[in-house]
Protein backbone atom coordinates (compact mmCIF):
# COMPACT_ATOMS: atom_id res chain seq x y z
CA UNK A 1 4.97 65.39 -52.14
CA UNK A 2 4.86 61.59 -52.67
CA UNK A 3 2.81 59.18 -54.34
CA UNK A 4 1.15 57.92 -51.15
CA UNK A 5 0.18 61.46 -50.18
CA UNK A 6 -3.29 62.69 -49.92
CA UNK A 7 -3.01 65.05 -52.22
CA UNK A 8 -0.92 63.29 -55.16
CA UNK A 9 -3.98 62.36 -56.70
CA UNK A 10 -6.11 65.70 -56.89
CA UNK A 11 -2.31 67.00 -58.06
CA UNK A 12 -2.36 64.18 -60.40
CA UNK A 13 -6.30 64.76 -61.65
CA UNK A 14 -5.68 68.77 -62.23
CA UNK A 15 -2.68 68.10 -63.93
CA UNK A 16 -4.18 65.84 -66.01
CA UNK A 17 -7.17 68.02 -66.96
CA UNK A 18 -4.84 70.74 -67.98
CA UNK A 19 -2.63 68.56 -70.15
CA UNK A 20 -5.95 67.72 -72.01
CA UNK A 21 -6.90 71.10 -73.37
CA UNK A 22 -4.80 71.16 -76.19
CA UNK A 23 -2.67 68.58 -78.24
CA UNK A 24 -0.01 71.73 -78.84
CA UNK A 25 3.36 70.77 -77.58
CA UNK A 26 4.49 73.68 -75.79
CA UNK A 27 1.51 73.88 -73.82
CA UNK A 28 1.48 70.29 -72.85
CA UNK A 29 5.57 70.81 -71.93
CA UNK A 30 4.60 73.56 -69.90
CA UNK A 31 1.80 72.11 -67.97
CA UNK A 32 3.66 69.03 -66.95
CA UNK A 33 7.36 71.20 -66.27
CA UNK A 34 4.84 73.27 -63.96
CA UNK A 35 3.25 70.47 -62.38
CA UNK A 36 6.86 69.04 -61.90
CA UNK A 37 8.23 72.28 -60.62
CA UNK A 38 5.23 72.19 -57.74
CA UNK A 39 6.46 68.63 -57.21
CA UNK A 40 9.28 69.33 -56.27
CA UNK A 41 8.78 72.25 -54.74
CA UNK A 42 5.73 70.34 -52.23
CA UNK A 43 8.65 68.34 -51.38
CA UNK A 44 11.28 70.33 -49.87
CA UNK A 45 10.38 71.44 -46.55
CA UNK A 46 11.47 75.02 -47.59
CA UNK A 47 12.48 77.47 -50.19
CA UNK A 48 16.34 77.31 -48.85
CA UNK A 49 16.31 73.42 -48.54
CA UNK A 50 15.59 73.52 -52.27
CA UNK A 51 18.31 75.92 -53.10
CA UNK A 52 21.45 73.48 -53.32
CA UNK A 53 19.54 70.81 -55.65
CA UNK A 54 18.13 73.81 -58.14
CA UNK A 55 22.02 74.70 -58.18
CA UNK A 56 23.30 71.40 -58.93
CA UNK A 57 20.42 71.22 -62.12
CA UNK A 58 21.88 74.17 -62.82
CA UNK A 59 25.69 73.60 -62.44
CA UNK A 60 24.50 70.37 -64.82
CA UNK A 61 22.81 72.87 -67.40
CA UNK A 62 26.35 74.74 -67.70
CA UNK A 63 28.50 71.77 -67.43
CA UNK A 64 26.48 70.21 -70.55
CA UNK A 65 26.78 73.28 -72.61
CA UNK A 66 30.48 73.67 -72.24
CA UNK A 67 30.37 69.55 -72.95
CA UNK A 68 28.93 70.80 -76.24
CA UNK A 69 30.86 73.68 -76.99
CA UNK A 70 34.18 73.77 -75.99
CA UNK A 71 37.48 71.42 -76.34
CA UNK A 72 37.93 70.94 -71.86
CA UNK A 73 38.39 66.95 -71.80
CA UNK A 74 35.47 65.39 -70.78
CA UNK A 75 37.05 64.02 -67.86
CA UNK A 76 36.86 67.39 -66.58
CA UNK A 77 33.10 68.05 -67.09
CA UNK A 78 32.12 64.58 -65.39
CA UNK A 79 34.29 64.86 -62.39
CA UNK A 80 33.12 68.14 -62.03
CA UNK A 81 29.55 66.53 -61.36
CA UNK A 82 30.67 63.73 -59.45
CA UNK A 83 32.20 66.17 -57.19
CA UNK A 84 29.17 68.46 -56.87
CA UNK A 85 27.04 65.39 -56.31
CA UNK A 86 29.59 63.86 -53.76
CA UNK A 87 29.90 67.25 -51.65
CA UNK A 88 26.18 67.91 -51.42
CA UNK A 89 25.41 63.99 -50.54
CA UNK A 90 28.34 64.34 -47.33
CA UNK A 91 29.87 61.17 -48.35
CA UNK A 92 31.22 60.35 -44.71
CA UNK A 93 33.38 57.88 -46.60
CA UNK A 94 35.17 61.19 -48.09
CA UNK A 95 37.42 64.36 -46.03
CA UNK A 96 34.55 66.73 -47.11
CA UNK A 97 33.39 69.53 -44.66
CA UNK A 98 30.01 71.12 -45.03
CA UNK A 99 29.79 74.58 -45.80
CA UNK A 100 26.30 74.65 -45.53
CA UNK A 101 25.15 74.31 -41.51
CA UNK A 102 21.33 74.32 -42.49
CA UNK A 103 19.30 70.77 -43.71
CA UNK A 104 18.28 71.01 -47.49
CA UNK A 105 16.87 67.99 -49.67
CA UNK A 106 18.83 65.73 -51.62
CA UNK A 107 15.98 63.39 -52.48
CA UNK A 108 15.73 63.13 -56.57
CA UNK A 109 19.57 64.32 -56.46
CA UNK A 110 21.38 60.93 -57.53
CA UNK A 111 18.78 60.75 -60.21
CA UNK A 112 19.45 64.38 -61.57
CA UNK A 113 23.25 63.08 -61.54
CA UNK A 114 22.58 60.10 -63.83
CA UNK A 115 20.75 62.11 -66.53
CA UNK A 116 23.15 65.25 -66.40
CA UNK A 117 26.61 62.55 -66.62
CA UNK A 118 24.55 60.73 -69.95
CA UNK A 119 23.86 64.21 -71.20
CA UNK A 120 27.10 65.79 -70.64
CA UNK A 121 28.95 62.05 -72.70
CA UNK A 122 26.68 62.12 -74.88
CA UNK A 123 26.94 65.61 -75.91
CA UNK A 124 30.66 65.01 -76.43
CA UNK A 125 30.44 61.87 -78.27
CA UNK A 126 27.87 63.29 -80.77
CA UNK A 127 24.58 61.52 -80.18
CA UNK A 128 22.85 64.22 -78.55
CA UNK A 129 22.70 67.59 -79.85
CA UNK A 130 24.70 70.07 -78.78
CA UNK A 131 22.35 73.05 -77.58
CA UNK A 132 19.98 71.70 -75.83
CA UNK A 133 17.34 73.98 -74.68
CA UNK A 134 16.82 74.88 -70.97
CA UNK A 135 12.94 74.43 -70.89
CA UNK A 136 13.37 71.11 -72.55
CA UNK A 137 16.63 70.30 -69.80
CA UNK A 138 14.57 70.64 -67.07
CA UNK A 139 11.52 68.87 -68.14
CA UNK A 140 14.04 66.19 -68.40
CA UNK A 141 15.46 66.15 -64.94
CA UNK A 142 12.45 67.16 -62.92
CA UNK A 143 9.53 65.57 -64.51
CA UNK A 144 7.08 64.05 -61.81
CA UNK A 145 6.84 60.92 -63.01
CA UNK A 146 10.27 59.76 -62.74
CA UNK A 147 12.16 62.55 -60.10
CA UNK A 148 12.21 60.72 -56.91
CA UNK A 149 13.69 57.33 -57.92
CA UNK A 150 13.70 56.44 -61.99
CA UNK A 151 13.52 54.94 -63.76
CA UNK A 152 16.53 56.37 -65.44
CA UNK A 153 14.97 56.91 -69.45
CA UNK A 154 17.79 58.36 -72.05
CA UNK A 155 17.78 62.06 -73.22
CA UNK A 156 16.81 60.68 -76.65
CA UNK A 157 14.33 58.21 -76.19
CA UNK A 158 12.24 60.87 -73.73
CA UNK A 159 12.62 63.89 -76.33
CA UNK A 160 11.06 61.43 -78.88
CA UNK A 161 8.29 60.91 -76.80
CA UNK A 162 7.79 65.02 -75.66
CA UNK A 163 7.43 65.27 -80.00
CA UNK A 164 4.90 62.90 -80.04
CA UNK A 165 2.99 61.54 -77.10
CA UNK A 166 1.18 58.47 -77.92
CA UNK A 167 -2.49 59.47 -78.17
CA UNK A 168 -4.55 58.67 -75.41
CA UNK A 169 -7.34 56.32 -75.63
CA UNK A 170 -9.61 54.25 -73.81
CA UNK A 171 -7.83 51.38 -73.63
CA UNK A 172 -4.62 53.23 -72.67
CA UNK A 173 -5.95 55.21 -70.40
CA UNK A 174 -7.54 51.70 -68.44
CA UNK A 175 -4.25 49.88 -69.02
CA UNK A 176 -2.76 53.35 -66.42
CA UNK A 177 -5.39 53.32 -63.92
CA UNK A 178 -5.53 49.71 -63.97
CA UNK A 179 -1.15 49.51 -63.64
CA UNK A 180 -1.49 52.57 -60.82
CA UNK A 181 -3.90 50.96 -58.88
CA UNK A 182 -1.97 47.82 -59.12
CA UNK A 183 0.47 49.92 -57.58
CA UNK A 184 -0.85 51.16 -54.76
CA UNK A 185 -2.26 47.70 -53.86
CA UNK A 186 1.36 46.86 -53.06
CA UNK A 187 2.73 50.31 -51.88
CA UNK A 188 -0.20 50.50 -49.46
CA UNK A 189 -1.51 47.21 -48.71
CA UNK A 190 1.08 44.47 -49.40
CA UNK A 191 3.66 46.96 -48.21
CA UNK A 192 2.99 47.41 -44.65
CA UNK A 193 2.16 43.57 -44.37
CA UNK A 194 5.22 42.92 -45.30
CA UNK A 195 7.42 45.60 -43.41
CA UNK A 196 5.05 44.58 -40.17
CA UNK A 197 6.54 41.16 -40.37
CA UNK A 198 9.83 42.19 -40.70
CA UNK A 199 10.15 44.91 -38.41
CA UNK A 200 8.85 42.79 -35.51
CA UNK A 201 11.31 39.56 -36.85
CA UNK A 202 13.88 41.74 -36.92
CA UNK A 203 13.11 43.54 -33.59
CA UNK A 204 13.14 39.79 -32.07
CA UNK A 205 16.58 39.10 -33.23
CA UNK A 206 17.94 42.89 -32.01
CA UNK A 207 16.94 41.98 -28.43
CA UNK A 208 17.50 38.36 -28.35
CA UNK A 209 17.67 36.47 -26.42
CA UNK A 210 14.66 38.32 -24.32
CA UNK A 211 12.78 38.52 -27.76
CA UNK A 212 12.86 34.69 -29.26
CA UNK A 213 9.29 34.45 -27.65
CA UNK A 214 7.55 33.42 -31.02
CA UNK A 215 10.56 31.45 -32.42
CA UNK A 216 11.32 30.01 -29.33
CA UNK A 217 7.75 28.35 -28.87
CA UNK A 218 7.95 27.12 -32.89
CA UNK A 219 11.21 25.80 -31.55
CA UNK A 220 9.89 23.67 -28.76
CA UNK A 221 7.04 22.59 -30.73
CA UNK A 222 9.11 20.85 -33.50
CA UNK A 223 11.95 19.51 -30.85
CA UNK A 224 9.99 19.30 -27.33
CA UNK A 225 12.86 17.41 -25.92
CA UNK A 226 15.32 20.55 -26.48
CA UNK A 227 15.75 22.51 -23.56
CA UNK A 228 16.58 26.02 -22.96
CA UNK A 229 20.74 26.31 -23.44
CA UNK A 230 23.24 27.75 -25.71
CA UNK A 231 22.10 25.72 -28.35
CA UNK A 232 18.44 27.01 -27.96
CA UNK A 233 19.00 30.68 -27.98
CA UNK A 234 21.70 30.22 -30.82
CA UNK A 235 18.53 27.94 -32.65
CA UNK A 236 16.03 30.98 -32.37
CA UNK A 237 18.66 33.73 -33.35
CA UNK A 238 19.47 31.74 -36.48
CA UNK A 239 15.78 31.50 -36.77
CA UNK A 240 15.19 34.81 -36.69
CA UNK A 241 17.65 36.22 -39.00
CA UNK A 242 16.68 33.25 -41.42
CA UNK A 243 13.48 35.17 -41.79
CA UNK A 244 14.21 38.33 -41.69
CA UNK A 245 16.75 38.69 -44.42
CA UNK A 246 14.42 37.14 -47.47
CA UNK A 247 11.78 38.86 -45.69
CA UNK A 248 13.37 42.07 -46.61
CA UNK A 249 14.55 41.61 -50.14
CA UNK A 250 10.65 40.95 -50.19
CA UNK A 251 9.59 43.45 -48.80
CA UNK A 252 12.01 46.05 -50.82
CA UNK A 253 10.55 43.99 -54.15
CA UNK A 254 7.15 44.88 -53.71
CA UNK A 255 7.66 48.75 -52.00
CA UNK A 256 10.11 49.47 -55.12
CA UNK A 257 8.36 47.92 -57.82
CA UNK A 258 4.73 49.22 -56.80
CA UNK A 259 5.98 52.83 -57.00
CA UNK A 260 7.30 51.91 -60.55
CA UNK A 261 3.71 50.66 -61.18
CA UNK A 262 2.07 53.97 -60.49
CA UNK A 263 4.86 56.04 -62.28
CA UNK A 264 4.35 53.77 -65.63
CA UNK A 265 0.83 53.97 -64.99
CA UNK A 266 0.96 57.79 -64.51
CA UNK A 267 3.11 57.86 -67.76
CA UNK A 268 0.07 55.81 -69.64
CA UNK A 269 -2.41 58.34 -68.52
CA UNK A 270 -0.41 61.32 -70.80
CA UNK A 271 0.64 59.33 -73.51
CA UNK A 272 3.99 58.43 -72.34
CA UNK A 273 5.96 55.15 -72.17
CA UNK A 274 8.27 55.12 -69.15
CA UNK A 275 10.82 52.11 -69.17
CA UNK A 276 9.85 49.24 -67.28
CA UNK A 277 12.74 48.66 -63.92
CA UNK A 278 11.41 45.36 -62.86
CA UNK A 279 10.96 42.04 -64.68
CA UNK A 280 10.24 39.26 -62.68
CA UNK A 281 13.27 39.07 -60.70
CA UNK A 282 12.16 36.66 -58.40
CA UNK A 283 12.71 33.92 -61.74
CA UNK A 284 16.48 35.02 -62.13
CA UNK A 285 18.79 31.94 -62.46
CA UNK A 286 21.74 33.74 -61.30
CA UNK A 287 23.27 37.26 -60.46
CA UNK A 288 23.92 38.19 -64.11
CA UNK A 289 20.32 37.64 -64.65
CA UNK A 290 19.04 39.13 -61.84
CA UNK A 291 20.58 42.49 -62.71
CA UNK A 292 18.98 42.22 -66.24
CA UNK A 293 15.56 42.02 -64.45
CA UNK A 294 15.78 44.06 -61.22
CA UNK A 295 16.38 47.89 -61.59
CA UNK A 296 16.90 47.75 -64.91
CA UNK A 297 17.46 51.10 -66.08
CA UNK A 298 20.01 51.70 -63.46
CA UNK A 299 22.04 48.49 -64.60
CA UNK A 300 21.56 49.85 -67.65
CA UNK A 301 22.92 52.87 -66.90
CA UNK A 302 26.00 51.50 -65.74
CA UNK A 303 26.42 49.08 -68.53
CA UNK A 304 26.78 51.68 -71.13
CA UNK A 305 28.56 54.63 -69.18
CA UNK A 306 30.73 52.49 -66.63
CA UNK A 307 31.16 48.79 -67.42
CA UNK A 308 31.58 49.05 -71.56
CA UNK A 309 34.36 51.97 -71.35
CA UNK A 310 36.15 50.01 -68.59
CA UNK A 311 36.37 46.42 -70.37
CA UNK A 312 37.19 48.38 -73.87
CA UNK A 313 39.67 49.95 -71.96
CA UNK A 314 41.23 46.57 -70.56
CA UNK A 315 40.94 44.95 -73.87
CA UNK A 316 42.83 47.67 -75.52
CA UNK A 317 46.03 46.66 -73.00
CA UNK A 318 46.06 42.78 -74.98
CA UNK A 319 45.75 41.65 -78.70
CA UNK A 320 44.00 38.59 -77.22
CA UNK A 321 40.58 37.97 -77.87
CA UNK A 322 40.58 35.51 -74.85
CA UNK A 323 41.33 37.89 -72.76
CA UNK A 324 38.33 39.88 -72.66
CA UNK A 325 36.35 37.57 -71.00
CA UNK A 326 38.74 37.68 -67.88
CA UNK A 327 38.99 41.77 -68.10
CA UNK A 328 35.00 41.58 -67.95
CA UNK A 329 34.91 39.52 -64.53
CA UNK A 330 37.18 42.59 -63.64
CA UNK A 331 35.08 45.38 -65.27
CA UNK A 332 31.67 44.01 -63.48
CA UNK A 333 33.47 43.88 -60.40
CA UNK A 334 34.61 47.73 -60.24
CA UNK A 335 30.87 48.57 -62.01
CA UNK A 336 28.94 46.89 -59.10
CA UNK A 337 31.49 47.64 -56.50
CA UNK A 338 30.34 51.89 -57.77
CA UNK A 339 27.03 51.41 -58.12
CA UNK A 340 26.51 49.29 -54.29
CA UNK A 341 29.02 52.63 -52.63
CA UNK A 342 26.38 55.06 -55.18
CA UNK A 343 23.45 54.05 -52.77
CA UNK A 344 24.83 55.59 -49.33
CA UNK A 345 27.23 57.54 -47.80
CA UNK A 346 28.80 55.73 -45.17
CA UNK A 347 31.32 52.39 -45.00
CA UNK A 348 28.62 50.00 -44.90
CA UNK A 349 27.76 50.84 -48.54
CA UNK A 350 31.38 49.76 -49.32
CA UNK A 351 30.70 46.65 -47.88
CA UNK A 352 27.40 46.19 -49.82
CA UNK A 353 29.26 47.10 -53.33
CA UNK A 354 32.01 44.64 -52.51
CA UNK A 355 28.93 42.05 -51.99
CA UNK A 356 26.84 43.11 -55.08
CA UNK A 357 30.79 42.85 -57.52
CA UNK A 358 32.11 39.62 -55.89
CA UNK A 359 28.46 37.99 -56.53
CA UNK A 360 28.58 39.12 -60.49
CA UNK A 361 31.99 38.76 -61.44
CA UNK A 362 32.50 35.71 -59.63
CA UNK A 363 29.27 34.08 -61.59
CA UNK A 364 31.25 35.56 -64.89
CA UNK A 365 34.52 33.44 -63.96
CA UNK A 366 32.29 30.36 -63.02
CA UNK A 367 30.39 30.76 -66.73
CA UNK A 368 33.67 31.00 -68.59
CA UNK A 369 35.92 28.61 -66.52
CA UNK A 370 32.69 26.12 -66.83
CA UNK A 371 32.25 26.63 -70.46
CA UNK A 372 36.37 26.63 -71.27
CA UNK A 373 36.03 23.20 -69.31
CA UNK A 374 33.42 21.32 -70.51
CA UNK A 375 32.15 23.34 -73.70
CA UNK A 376 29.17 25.46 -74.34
CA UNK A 377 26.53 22.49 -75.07
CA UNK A 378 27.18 20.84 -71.64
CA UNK A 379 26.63 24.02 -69.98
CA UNK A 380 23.68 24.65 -71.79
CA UNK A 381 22.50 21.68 -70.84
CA UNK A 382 23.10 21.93 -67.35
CA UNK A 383 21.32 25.35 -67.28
CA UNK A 384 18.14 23.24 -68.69
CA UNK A 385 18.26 21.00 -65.81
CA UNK A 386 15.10 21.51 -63.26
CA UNK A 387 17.64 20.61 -60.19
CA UNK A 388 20.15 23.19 -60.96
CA UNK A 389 17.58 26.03 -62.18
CA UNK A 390 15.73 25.70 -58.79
CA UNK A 391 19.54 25.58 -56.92
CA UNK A 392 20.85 28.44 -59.02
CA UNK A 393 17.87 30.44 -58.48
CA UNK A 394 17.13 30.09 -54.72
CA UNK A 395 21.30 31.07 -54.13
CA UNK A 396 21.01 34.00 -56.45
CA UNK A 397 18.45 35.78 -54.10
CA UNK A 398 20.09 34.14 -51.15
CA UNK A 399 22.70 35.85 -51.84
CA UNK A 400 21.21 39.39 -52.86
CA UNK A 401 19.47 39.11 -49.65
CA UNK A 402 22.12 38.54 -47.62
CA UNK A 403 23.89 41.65 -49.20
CA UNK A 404 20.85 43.93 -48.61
CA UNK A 405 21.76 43.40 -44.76
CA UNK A 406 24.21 46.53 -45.43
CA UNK A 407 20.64 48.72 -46.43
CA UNK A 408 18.93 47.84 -42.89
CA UNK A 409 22.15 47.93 -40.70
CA UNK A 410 25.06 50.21 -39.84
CA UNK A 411 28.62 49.04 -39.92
CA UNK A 412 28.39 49.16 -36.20
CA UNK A 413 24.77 46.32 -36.22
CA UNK A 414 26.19 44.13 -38.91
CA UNK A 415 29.57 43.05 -36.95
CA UNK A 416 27.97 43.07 -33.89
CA UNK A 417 25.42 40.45 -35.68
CA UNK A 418 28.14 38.76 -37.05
CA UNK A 419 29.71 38.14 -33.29
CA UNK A 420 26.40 36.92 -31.90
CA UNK A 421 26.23 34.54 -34.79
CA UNK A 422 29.65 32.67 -34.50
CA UNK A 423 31.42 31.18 -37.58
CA UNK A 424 28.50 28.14 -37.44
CA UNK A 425 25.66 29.98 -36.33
CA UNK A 426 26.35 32.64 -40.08
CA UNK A 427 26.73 29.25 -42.20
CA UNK A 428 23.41 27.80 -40.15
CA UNK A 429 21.31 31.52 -41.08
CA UNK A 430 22.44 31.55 -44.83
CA UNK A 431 21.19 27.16 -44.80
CA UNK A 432 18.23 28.49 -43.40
CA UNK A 433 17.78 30.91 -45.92
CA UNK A 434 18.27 28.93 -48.90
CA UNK A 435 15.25 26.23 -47.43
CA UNK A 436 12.88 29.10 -46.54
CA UNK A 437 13.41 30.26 -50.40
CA UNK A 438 13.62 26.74 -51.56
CA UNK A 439 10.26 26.19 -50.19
CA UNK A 440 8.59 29.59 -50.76
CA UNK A 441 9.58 29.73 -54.68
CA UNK A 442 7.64 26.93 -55.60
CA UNK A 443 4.19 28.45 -53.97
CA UNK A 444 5.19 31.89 -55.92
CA UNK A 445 5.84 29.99 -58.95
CA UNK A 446 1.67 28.70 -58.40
CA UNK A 447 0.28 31.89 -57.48
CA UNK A 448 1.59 33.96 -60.77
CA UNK A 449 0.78 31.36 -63.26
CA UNK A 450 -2.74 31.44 -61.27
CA UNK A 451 -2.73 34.71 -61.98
CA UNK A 452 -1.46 35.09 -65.63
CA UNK A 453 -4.52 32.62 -66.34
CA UNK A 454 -7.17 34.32 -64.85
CA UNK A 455 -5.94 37.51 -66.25
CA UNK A 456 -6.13 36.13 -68.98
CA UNK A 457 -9.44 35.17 -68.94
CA UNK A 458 -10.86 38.40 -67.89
CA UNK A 459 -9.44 39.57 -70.38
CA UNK A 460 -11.10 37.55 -72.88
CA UNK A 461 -14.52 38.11 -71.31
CA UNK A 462 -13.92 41.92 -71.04
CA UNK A 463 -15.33 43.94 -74.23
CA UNK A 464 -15.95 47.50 -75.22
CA UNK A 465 -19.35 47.03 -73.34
CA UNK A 466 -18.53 47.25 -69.67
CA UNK A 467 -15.40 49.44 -70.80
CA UNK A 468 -16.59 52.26 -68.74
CA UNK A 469 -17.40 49.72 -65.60
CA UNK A 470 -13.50 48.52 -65.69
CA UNK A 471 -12.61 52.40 -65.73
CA UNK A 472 -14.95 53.24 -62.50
CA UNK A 473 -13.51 50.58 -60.99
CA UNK A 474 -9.84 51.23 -61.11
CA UNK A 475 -11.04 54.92 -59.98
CA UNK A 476 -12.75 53.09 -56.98
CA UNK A 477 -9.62 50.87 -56.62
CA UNK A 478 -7.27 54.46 -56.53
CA UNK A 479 -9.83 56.35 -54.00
CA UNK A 480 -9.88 53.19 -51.55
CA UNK A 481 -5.97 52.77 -51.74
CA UNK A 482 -5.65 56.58 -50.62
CA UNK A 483 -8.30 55.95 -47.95
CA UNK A 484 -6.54 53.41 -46.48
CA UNK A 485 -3.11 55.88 -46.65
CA UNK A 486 -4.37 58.09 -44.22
CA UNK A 487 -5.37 55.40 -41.59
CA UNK A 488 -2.89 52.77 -41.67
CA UNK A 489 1.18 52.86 -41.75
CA UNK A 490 2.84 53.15 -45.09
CA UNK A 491 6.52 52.42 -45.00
CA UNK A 492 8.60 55.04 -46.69
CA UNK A 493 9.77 54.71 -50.37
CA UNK A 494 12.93 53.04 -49.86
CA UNK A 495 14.79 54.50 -52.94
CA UNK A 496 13.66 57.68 -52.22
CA UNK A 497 16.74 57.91 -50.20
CA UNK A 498 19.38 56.35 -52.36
């Protein structure tokens, strides 16, 4: 089952009504592990497909317990995961040979991974306790609301809420159908749009020249004197990719975070508070800031478990204090390097980790050389400057849009793209990109303070009396968003496959 299916929301509405009957926590725990277990189940296309992930939860189950109870180094315990994970995902990028011939899912797998390595350290390092019980373990791994793709909460902040849930009231209850409908405006309507564009830009620039029609006739329109050449077909390839790659970081922006929108709204409706994963990452300044805003919880999730053992472990190697700074440019290198290879199995994902550590660590060195240089105040001041915000800004997603060519393409697509480009014709694309985004930001800049003030508004206008209206009306909103599911195209949930 997914969240754009037909049937999520009856699934969603039963559940719900069942949760409701009693404010007892076991029963609530059991309605939503058994709504999670029919998840899950809905979503592998049979019993056998399902086998190999039930045996990795399970593998994770034992692996935490002996975490808990025994003296084996932890090394042992998490490479025993990794290599579970790694085996069932086929990493091509590893000698592993399948022993099992028939398809199965995988989908929720990584995610299971992440929450079963935090248990199993945390376990060992005390700030979890040791037995954990199996009904509450599984509620953990496979609850509905965050299986397919996050966001990634802590063992400890989620059993604090499965004590307590927040008690549900009208305005809570609102504030979710409001934030799921939200949702599903861009899952199901922005979405598409989007993808549309994109898929027919980027099927242009796979068949150029033949398919520079559109592009072509902009072409001639700005430069009529330009006639058809080697310079024209190079002009509309450029063109093409130009679009296409910001068009795709879009794209992936609004599929990604409107799933997030229905899963925190979906959390709202039963008195939970799932972790936002987005916060306006379209603002970030540079790629340090950009992973504080955009999938948060994974970032997260590799700053505590990956990148802060790593640089303690560097530091530990020098009694200089100055030092650190260096071993971090190292340490968010090797972090992003293992979390761009975590989101596929073949080469290309090597190449898109190299892109995603190179961009962070190397705007690390340029804040510490900068600030060793000039001082802290001066850079400070620089940062305030409207010129270099705007510049900083429109390379940062420049550049994570030019490293999210490695999600769309095989190894195979992107060198042959890099051949039909030419050393000039790459340089000309990413100048293209950074005018399209220096152009674009400053509309999207308009349209969300537009918003944020007539949000704002409403809100002040809204009262207790047409409380019931607002609630019909996200209903409406939810029941027209489905509609238009079953007669239009909805692209796939692209982390659903990471």
């Amino acid at each position: 089952m997914d969240v754009t299916s037909i049937w999520f929301l009856p699934f969603l509405t039963i559940t719900l009504a069942l949760h409701s009957l009693s404010l007892r926590r076991a029963w609530r725990i059991g309605v939503l592990l058994l709504s999670s277990c029919v998840f899950v189940a809905w979503s592998a296309p049979s019993v056998m497909a399902l086998c190999p992930l039930a045996g990795f939860a399970i593998l994770g189950f034992g692996l935490i317990r002996m975490a808990g109870a025994t003296q084996i180094p932890l090394a042992v315990n998490v490479i025993a995961a990794i290599a579970a994970f790694a085996y069932l995902k086929q990493y091509s990028i590893l000698p592993l040979k399948a022993l099992l011939s028939y398809p199965y899912m995988t989908v929720g797998l990584s995610y299971i991974l992440f929450r079963v390595l935090h248990l199993i350290i945390d376990v060992r390092q005390g700030e979890v306790k040791k037995n954990i019980g199996i009904i509450d373990y599984f509620f953990y791994i496979i609850c509905f609301f965050n299986f397919l793709s996050g966001p990634i909460q802590r063992y400890q902040e989620f059993f604090e809420e499965t004590k307590g849930p927040s008690p549900i009231t009208d305005s809570s209850a609102r504030q979710g159908l409001c934030r799921i409908a939200s949702g599903y405006a861009k899952v199901i309507v922005l979405s598409p749009l989007i993808k549309n564009g994109f898929d027919n830009v980027a099927a242009m620039a796979a068949t150029w020249p033949a398919g520079g029609d559109f592009f072509g006739n902009l072409l001639t329109w700005f430069c009529p004197e330009l006639s058809p050449g080697p310079f024209y077909h190079e002009a509309i390839l450029v063109a093409e990719f130009a679009a296409a790659i910001p068009m795709y970081m879009l794209f992936l922006y609004i599929n990604f975070s409107g799933y997030m929108d229905i899963v925190v709204g979906c959390g709202k409706l039963f008195g939970y508070h799932i972790p936002e994963n987005f916060d306006h990452p379209l603002n970030s300044g540079n790629m340090l800031e950009f992973w504080s805003r955009w999938h948060i919880t994974l970032s997260t999730w590799f700053k505590i478990y990956l990148f802060n053992p790593l640089l303690r472990l560097l530091t530990s190697w020098t009694k200089n204090p100055k030092h650190a700074q260096y071993f971090a440019v190292l340490s968010f290198f090797v972090t992003f390097l293992i979390m761009g290879i975590w989101h596929g199995t073949t080469y290309v994902y090597i190449v898109y980790g190299v892109f995603l550590g190179a961009g962070v660590s190397l705007n690390k060195l340029y804040q510490t050389l900068f600030v060793k240089t000039f001082g802290r105040s001066r850079y400070n001041a620089l940062c305030r400057s409207w010129i270099y915000q705007n510049t900083s800004r429109t390379m940062t997603l420049s550049y994570f849009s030019i490293s999210l060519l490695c999600l769309w393409n095989s190894a195979e697509e992107l060198k042959n793209t890099l051949l039909s480009l030419s050393t000039h014709g790459s340089i000309s694309v990413i100048c293209g990109i950074h005018l399209l985004l220096f152009m674009i930001l400053p509309l999207y800049d308009g349209l969300c303070r537009l918003f944020t003030v007539l949000s704002q508004r409403l809100a002040s206008v809204v009262g207790t009396a047409i409380a019931t209206t607002v609630w019909t009306a996200a209903n409406a909103l939810c029941a027209i968003y489905f509609a238009l599911a079953q007669i239009s195209s909805v692209p796939a949930f692209i982390y659903k496959g990471f």
